[in-house]
Protein backbone atom coordinates (compact mmCIF):
# COMPACT_ATOMS: atom_id res chain seq x y z
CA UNK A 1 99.21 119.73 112.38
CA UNK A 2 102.94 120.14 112.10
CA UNK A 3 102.81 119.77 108.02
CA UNK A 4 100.95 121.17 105.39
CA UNK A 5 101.33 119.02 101.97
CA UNK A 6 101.23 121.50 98.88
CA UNK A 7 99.98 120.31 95.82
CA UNK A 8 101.99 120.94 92.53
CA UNK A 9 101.65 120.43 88.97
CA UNK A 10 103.01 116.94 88.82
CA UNK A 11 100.60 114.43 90.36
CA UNK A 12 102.35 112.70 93.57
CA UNK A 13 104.93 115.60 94.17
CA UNK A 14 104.55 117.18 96.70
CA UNK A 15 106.07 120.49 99.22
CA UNK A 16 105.99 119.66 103.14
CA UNK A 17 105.83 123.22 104.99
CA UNK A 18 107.41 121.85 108.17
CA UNK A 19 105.60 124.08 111.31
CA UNK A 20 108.86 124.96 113.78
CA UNK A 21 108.48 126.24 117.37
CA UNK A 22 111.05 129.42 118.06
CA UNK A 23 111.70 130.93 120.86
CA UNK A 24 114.46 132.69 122.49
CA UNK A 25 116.55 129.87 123.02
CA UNK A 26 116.07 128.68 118.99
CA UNK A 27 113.95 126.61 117.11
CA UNK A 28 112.37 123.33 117.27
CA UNK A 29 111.16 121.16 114.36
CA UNK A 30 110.30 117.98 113.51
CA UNK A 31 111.33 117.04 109.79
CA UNK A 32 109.67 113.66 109.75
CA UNK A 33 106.64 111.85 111.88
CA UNK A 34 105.50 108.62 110.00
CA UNK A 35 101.83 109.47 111.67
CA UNK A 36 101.69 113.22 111.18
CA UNK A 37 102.48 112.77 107.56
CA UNK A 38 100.07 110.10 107.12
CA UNK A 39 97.26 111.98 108.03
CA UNK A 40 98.39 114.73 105.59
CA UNK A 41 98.15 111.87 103.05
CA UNK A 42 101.81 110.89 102.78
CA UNK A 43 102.17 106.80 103.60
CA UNK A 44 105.77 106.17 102.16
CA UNK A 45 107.55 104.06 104.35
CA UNK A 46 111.31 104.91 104.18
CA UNK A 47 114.29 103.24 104.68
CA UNK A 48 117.47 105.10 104.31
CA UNK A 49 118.85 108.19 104.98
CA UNK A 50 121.48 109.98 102.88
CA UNK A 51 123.29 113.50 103.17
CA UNK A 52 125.33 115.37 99.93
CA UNK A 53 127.11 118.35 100.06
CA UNK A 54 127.85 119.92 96.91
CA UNK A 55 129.95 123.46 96.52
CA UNK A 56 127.64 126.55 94.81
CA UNK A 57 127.23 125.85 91.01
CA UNK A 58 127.33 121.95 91.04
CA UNK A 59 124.27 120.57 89.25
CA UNK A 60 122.97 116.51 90.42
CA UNK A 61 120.50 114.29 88.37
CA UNK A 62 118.23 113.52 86.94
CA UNK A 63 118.78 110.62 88.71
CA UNK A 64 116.15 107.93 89.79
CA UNK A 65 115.96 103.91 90.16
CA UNK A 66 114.21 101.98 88.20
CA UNK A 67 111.05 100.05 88.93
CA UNK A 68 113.41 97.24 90.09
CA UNK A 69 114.14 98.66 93.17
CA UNK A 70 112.48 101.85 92.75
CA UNK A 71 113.17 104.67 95.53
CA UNK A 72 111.40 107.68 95.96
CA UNK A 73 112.52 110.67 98.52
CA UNK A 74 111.73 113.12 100.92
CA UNK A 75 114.43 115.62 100.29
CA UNK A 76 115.30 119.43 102.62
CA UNK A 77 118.25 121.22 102.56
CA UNK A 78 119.84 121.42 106.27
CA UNK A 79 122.78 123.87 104.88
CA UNK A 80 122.56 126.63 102.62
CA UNK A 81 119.73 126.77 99.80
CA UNK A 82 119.36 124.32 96.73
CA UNK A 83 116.83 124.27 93.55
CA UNK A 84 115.53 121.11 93.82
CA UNK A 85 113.75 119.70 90.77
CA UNK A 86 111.26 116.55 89.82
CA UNK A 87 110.66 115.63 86.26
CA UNK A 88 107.86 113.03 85.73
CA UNK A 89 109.63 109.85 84.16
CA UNK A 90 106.40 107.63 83.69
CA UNK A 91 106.15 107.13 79.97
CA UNK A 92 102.17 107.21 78.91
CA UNK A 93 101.80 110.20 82.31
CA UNK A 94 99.66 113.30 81.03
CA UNK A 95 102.74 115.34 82.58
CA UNK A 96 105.63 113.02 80.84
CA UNK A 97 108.83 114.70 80.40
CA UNK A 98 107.64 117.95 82.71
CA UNK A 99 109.15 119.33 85.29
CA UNK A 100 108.46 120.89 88.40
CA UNK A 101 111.16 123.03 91.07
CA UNK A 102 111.25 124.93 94.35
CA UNK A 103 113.80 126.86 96.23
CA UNK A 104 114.86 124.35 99.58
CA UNK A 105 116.75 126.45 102.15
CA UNK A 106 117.91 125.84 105.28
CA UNK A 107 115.83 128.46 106.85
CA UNK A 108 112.38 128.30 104.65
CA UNK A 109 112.65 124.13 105.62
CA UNK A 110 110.51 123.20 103.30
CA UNK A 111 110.84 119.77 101.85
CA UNK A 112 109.84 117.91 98.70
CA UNK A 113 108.53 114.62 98.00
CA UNK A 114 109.54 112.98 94.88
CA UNK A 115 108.15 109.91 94.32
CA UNK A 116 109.37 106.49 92.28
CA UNK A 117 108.79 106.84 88.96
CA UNK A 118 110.12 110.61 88.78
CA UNK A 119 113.88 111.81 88.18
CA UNK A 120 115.37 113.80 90.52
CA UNK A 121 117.61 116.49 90.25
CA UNK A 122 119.63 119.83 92.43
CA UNK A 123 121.24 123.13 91.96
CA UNK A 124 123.56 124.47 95.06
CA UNK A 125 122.79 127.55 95.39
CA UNK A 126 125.01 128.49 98.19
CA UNK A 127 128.91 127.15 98.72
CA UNK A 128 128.60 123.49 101.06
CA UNK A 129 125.00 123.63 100.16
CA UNK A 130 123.87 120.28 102.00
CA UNK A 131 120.77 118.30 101.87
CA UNK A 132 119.35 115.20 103.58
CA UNK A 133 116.94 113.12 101.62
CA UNK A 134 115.12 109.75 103.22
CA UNK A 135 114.74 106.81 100.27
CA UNK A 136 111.68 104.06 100.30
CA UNK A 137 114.36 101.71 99.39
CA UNK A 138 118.20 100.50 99.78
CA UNK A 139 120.45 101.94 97.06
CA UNK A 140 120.99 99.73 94.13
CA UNK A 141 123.75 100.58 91.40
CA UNK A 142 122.07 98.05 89.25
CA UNK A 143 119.16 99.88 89.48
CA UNK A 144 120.63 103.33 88.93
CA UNK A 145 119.00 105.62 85.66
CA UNK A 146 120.02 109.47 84.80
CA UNK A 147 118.53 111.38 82.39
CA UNK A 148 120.39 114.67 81.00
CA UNK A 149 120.24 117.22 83.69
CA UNK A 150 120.32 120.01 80.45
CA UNK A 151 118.13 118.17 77.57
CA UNK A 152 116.37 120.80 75.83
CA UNK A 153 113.16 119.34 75.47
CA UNK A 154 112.49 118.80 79.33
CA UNK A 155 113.57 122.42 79.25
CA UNK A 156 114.82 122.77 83.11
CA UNK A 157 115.28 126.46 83.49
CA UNK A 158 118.56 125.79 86.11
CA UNK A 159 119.12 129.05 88.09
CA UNK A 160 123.05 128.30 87.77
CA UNK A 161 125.46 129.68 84.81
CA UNK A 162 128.31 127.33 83.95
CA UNK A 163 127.80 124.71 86.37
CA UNK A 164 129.51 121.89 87.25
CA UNK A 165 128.70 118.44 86.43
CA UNK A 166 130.32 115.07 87.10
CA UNK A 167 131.22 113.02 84.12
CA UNK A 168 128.24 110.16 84.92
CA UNK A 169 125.75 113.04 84.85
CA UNK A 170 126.98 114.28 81.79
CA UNK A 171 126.57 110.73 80.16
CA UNK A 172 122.95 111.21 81.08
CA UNK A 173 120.53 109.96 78.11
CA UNK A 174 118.18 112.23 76.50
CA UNK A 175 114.40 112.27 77.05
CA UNK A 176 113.93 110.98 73.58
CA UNK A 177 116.88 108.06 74.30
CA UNK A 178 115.01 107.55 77.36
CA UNK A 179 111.45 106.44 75.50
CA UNK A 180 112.81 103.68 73.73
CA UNK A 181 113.42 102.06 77.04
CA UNK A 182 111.38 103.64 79.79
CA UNK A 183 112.15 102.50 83.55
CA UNK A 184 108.10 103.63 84.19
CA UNK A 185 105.15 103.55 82.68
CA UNK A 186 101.71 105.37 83.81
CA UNK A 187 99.39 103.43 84.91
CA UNK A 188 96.11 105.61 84.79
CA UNK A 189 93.71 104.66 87.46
């Protein structure tokens, strides 16, 4: 198997341990295999690719698309290391408003799968920290949400002093802001 899917405390996120063949010429990996990651339980189908860069301090998110064109990722850092961060977004969700983050580095290449209905969120780590994240569907400004990367009852503890934010992220809404209008709600099963 060239992926082991790690469980975490939010239901439907997920860490990919990628298995990488080394030898003395390098290293050999495959970061995504529709089949292999369907037998590890992982069926999104994707459809885009994006890459960011960001310098060390910048903070991204909570970002996420709504349920009309929701998009959920498979995110790794390819340069430098990032704290990478899902917070559960589905209104009526035992784990509502929690949060849930791992180191990504571009030598630990792990990944993590954030599905629709959670907002997603980095920390660079390391100056022209860059990662590359597949979406299940097309970008869709209409369909854009952020929720405040700092609000104090999600309680994100962001391993970053004084970061830097751009001015949409900072015109996040709260969690509370958010619940009067939710983009998802839980359906239980």
């Amino acid at each position: 198997m060239k992926f082991t899917l790690i469980s975490t405390p939010l239901s439907e996120v997920y860490v990919l341990e990628i298995i990488t063949f080394r030898d003395a010429r390098g290293l050999f990996m495959e970061t995504y295999h529709q089949r292999d990651l369907a037998v590890v339980g992982l069926t999104t189908t994707f459809v885009q690719d994006n890459v960011s860069r960001s310098e060390q301090g910048v903070i991204r998110g909570l970002h996420y698309q709504d349920r009309t064109a929701p998009m959920a990722k498979l995110v790794r850092c390819a340069r430098g290391a990032i704290f990478d961060v899902a917070v559960d977004l589905r209104l009526g969700a035992p784990t509502f408003g929690q949060w849930f983050g791992v180191e990504l580095t571009e030598d630990n290449f792990k990944q993590l799968y954030v599905p629709a209905g959670f907002g997603h969120g980095f920390a660079a780590l390391t100056p022209g920290a860059e990662i590359q994240y597949k979406c299940s569907n097309f970008y869709t400004p209409a369909a854009e949400g952020c929720v405040l990367w700092n609000d104090a009852e999600i309680g994100i503890v962001w391993p970053v002093t004084d970061p830097t934010i751009s001015a949409r992220d900072r015109q996040g809404q709260s969690l509370q802001a958010y619940r009067t209008q939710p983009a998802f709600q839980f359906l239980s099963q």
